[in-house]
Protein backbone atom coordinates (compact mmCIF):
# COMPACT_ATOMS: atom_id res chain seq x y z
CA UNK A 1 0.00 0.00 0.00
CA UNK A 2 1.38 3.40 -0.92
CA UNK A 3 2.14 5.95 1.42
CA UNK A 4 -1.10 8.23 0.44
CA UNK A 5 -3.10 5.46 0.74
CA UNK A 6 -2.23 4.57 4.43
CA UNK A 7 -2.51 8.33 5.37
CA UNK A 8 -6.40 8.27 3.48
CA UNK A 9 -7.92 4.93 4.54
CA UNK A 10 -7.93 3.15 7.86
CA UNK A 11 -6.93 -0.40 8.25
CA UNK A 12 -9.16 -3.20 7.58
CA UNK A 13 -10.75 -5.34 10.14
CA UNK A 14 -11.63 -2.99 12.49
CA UNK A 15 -15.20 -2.04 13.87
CA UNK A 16 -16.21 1.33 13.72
CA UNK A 17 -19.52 1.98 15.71
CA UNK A 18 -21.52 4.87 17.90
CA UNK A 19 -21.84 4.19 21.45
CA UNK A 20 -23.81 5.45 23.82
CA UNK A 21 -22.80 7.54 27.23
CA UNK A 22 -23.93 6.87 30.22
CA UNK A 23 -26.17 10.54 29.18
CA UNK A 24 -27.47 9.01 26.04
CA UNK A 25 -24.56 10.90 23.98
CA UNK A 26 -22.83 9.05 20.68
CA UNK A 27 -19.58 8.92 21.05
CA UNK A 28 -17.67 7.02 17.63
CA UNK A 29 -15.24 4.52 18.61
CA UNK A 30 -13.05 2.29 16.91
CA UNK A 31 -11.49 -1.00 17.43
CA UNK A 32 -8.68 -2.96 15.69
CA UNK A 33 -7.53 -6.35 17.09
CA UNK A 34 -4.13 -7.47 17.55
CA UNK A 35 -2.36 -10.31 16.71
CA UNK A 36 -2.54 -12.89 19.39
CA UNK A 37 0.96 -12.62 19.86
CA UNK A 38 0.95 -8.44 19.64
CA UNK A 39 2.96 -6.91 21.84
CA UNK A 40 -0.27 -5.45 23.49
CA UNK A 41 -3.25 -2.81 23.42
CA UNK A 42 -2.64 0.83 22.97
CA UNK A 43 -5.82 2.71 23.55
CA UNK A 44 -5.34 6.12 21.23
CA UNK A 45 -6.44 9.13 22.51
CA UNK A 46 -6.92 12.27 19.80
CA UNK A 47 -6.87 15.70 20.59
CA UNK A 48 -8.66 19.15 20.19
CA UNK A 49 -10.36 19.01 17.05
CA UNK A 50 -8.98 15.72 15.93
CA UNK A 51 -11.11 12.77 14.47
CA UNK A 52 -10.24 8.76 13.87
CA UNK A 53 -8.82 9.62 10.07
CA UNK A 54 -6.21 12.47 10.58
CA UNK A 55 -4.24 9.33 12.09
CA UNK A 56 -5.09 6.63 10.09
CA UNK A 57 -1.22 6.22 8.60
CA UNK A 58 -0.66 5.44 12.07
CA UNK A 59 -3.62 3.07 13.10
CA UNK A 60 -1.82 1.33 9.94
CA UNK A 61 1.75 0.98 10.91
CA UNK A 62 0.47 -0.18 14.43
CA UNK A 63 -1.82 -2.82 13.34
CA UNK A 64 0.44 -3.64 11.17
CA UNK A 65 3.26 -4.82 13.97
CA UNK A 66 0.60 -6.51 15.68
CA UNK A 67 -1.08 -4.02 18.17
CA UNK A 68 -4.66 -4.43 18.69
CA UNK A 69 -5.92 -0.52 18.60
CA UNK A 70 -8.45 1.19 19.95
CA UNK A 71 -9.36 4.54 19.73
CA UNK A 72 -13.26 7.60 19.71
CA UNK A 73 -13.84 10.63 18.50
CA UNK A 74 -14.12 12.90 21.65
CA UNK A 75 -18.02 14.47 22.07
CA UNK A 76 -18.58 17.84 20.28
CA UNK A 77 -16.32 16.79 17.30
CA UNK A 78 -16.03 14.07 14.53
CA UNK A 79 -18.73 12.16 14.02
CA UNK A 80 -19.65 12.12 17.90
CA UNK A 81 -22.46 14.37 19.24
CA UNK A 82 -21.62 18.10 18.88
CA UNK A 83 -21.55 19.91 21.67
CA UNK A 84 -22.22 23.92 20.64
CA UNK A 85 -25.15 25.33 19.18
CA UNK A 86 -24.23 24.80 15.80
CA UNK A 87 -22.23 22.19 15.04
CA UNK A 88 -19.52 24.03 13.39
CA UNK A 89 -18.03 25.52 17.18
CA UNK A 90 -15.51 23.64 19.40
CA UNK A 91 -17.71 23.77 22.52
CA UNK A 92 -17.37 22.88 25.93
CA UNK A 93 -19.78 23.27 28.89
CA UNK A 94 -16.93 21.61 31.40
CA UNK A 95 -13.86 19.27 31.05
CA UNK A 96 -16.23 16.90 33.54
CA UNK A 97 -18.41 15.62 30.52
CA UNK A 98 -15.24 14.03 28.52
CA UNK A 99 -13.69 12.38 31.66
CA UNK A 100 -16.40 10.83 32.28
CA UNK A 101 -17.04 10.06 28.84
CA UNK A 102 -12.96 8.85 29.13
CA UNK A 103 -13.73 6.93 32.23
CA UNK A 104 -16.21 4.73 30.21
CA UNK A 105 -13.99 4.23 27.39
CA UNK A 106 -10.89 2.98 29.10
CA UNK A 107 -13.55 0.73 30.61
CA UNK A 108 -15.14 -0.60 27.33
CA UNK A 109 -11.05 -0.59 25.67
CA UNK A 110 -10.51 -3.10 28.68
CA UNK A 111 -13.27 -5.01 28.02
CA UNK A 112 -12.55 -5.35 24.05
CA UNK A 113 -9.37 -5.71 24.03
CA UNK A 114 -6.33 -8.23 26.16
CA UNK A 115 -3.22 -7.12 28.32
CA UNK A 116 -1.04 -5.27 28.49
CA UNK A 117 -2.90 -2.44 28.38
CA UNK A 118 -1.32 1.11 27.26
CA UNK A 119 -2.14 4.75 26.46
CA UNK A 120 -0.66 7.15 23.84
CA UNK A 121 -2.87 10.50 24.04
CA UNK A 122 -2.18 13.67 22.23
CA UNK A 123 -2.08 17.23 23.10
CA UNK A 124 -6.12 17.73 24.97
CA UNK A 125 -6.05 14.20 24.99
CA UNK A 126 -2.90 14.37 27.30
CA UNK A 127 -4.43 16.46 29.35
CA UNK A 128 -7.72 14.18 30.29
CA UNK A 129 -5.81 11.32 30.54
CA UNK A 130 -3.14 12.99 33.59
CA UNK A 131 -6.54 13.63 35.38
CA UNK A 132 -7.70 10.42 34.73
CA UNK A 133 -4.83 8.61 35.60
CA UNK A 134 -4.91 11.12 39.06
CA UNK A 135 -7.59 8.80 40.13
CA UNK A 136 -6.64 5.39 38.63
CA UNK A 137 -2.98 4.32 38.61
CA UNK A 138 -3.62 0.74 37.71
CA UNK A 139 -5.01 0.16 34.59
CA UNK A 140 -2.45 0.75 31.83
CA UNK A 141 1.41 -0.70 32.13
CA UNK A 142 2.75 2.58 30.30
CA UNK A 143 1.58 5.63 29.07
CA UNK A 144 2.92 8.08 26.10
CA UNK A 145 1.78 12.00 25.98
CA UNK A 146 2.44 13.96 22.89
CA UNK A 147 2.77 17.43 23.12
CA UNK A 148 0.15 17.56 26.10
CA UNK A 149 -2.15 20.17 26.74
CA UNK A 150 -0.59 21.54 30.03
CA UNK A 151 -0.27 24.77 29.19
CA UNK A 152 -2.24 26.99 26.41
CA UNK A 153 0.44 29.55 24.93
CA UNK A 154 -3.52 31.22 23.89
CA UNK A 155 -2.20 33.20 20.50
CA UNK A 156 -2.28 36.30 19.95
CA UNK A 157 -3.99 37.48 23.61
CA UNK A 158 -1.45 35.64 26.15
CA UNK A 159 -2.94 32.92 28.61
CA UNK A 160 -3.55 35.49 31.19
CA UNK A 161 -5.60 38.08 29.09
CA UNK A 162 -7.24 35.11 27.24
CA UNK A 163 -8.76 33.57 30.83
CA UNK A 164 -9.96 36.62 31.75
CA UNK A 165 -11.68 37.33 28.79
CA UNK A 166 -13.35 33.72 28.53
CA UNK A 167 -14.53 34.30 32.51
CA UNK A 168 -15.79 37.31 31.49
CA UNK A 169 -17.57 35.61 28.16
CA UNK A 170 -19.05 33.11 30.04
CA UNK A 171 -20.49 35.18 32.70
CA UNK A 172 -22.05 36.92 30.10
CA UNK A 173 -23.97 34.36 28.75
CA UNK A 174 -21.60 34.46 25.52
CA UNK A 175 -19.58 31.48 26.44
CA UNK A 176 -20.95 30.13 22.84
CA UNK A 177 -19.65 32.39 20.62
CA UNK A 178 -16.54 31.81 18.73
CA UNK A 179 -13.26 33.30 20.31
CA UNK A 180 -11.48 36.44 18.59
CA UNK A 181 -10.09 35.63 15.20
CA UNK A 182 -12.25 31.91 15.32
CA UNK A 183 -14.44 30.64 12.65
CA UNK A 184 -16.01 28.21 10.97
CA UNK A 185 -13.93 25.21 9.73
CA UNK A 186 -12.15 26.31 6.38
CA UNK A 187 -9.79 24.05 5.02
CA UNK A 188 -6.17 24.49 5.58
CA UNK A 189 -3.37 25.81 2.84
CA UNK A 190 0.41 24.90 2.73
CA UNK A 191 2.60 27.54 4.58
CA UNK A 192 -0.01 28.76 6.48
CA UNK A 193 0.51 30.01 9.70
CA UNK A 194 -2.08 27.11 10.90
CA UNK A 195 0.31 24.33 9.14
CA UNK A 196 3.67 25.46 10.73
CA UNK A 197 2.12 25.14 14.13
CA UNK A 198 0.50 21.72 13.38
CA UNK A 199 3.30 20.07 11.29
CA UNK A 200 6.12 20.95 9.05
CA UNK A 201 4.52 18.60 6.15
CA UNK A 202 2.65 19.59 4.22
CA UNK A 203 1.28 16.85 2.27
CA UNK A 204 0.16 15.12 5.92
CA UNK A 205 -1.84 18.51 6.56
CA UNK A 206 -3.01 18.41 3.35
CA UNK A 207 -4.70 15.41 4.53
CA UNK A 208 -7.39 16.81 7.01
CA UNK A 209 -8.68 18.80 4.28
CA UNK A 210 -9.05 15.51 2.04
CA UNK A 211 -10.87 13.79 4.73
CA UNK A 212 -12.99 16.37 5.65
CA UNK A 213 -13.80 16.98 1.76
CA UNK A 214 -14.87 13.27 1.94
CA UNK A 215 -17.18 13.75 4.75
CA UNK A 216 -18.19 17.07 5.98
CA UNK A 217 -19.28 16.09 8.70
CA UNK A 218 -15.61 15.80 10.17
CA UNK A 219 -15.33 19.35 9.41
CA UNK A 220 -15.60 21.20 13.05
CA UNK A 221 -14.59 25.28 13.56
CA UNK A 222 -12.51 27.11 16.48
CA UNK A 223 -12.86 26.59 20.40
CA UNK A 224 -15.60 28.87 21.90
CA UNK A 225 -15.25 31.18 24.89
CA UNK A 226 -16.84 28.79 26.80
CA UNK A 227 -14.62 25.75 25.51
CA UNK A 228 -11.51 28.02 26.63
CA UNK A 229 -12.75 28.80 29.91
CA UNK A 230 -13.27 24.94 30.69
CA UNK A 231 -9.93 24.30 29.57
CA UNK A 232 -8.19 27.07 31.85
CA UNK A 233 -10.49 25.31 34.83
CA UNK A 234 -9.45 21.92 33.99
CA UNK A 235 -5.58 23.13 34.07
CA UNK A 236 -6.25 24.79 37.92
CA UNK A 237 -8.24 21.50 38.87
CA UNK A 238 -4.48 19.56 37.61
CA UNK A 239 -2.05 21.56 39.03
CA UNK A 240 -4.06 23.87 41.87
CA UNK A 241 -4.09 22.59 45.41
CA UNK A 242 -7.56 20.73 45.78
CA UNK A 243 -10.41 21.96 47.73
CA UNK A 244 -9.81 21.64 51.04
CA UNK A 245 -6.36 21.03 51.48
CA UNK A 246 -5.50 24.71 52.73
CA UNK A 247 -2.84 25.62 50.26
CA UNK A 248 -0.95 22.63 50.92
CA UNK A 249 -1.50 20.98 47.17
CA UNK A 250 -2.47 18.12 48.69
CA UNK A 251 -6.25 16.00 48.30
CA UNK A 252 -7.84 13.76 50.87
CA UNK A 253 -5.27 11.02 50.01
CA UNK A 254 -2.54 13.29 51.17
CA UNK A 255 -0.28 13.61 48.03
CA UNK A 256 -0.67 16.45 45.59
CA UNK A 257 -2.75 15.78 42.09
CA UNK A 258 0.20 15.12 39.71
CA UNK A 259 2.25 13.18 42.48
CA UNK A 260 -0.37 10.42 42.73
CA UNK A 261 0.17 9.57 38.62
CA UNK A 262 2.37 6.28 39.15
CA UNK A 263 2.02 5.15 35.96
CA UNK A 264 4.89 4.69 34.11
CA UNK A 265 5.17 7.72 31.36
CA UNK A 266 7.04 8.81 28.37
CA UNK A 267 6.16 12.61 27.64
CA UNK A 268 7.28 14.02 23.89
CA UNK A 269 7.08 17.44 23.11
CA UNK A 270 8.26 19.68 20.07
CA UNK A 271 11.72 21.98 20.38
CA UNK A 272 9.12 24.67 19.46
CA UNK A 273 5.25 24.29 20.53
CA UNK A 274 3.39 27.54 19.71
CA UNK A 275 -0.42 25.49 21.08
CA UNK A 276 0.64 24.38 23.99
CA UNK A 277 3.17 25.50 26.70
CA UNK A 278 6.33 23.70 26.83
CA UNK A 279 7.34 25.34 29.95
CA UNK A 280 4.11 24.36 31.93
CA UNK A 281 4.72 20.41 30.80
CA UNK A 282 8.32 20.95 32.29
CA UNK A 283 6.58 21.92 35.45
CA UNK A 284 4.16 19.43 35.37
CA UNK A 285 7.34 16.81 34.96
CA UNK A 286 9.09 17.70 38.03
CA UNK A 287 5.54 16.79 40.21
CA UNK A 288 5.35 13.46 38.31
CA UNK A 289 8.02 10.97 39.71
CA UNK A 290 7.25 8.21 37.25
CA UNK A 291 7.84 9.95 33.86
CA UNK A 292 10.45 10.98 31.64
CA UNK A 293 10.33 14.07 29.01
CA UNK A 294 12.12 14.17 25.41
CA UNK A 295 12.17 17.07 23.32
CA UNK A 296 12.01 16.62 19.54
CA UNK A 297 13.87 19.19 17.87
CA UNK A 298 12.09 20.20 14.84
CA UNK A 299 8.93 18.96 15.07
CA UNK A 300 5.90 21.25 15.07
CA UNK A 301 2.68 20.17 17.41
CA UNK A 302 1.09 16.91 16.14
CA UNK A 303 4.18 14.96 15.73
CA UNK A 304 2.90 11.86 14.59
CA UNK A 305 1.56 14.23 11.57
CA UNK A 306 5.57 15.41 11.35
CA UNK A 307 7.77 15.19 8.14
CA UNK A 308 8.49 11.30 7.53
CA UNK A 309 11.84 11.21 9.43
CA UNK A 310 10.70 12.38 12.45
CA UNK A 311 7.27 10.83 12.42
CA UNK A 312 9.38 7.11 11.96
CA UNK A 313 11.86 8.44 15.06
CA UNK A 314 8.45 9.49 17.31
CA UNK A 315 7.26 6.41 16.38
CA UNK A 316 9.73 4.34 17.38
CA UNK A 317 10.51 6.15 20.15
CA UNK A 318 6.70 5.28 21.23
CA UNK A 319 6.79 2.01 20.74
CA UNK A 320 9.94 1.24 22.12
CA UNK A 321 9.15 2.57 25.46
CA UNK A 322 5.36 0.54 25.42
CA UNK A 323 7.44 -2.34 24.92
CA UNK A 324 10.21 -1.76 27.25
CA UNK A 325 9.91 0.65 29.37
CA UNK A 326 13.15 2.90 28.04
């Protein structure tokens, strides 16, 4: 199979199917079995925006070694349940709906497929899985962030003008409404500001565009005020002291939020992230005693989307550490 064609199907013998939250919501999942003697289960976790085909290239080249693969489109975009008024807006009324929504899903990626069990989540994805994995250290024998969502660098305003603005939205009754300088979905060019950030190729982000010109209904628009004052909330619920523990960053069990993460963890991040902020993930490391941070110098944001050498380096940096544990 050429190249093209891995990066604009996905891999046969999977099951692609809507299922239903414990609200009645559709959430799309997918499901690839591995070989019976795989090297495991990765459950894939997108990001902000992302759906099941911007990473079909690698769905392939992990099938192909024998992984069994499973993976959803997050509510509010791909062909789950949208969550704004009009299904073109990245909404959010609270970070609380998708981990519960992931709560279910590690529980039905269990169920589906066989140990070992292990996580690779990008950039949001990151994110909700370091608060899920706050509360449940057991389930999954490694873990792999890419270029988590830890920190918002929040383009052109600043993070702190940005949250105050989104408060202030919100309060308003305008959390809906599209942020300044967001929009409707319009397909990406080469060189555009919006490429460099996501990934220096340009044929791989040329690729969102073809899928979504496929099926419009992948097609989803900018966050909304209200989607970016969940996400500032959901960073002070990871890395502010919880309620009730008098400044002491401490919960009920007695060890700070990102302390209690025991799983073993890999964290990758670009030399240069202009989404997400590097600087915040570094802080973030030094409260987690059971991972390990590598930069990748000259990668953009998604960089399993990256130019072909270092997409096969991530890669097998990924894999490598699933497998072995360095």
């Amino acid at each position: 199979m050429s190249d093209i064609a891995r990066r604009r199907t996905l891999p046969a013998d999977g099951t692609i199917a809507m299922r239903t939250m414990r609200d009645g919501w559709p959430v799309r999942t997918a499901l690839w079995p591995g070989r019976p003697d795989g090297p495991g289960s990765i459950l894939f976790i997108t990001g902000r925006g992302d759906f099941l085909e911007k990473y079909a290239e690698t769905f392939h080249d992990l099938v192909d070694a024998g992984w069994g693969v499973g993976s959803f489109d997050w509510r509010g975009q791909g062909l789950s349940g949208r969550q704004g008024d009009t299904p073109m807006k990245g909404h959010s009324p609270g970070f609380d709906n998708w981990l519960g929504d992931l709560d279910e899903l590690v529980t039905w990626f269990q169920q589906s497929l066989p140990r070992p069990w292990f996580a690779v989540a990008h950039s949001m994805g990151g994110h909700l899985l370091q608060r899920h994995l706050a509360g449940e250290n057991g389930e999954f024998t490694r873990v792999v962030l890419l270029s988590p969502m830890l920190g918002v660098t929040a383009r052109p305003l600043g993070p702190g003008l940005a949250r105050q603005l989104a408060r202030t939205a919100v309060r308003l009754g305008r959390g809906g409404g599209f942020v300044p300088g967001g929009g409707p979905y319009v397909t990406g060019l080469a060189g555009s500001v919006r490429q460099l950030l996501l990934t220096g190729d340009p044929e791989r982000y040329a690729d969102e565009g073809w899928w979504v010109a496929q099926n419009p209904g992948l097609a989803l628009g900018s966050v909304t005020y209200g989607w970016l004052d969940a996400c500032f909330r959901s960073l002070d619920a990871l890395f502010s002291p919880p309620p009730g523990s008098h400044g002491t960053g401490e919960g009920a069990s007695g060890v700070p939020m990102l302390q209690r993460i025991t799983t073993p963890m890999l964290i990758l991040i670009p030399g240069q992230d202009g989404l997400v902020d590097n600087a915040a993930t570094r802080r973030a490391l030094a409260q987690m005693p059971s991972a390990m941070l590598e930069e990748i110098a000259g990668a953009a944001h998604e960089l399993l989307r990256e130019a072909s050498d270092i997409r096969a380096r991530v890669l097998a940096r990924v894999t490598a550490f699933l497998e072995k544990g360095a």
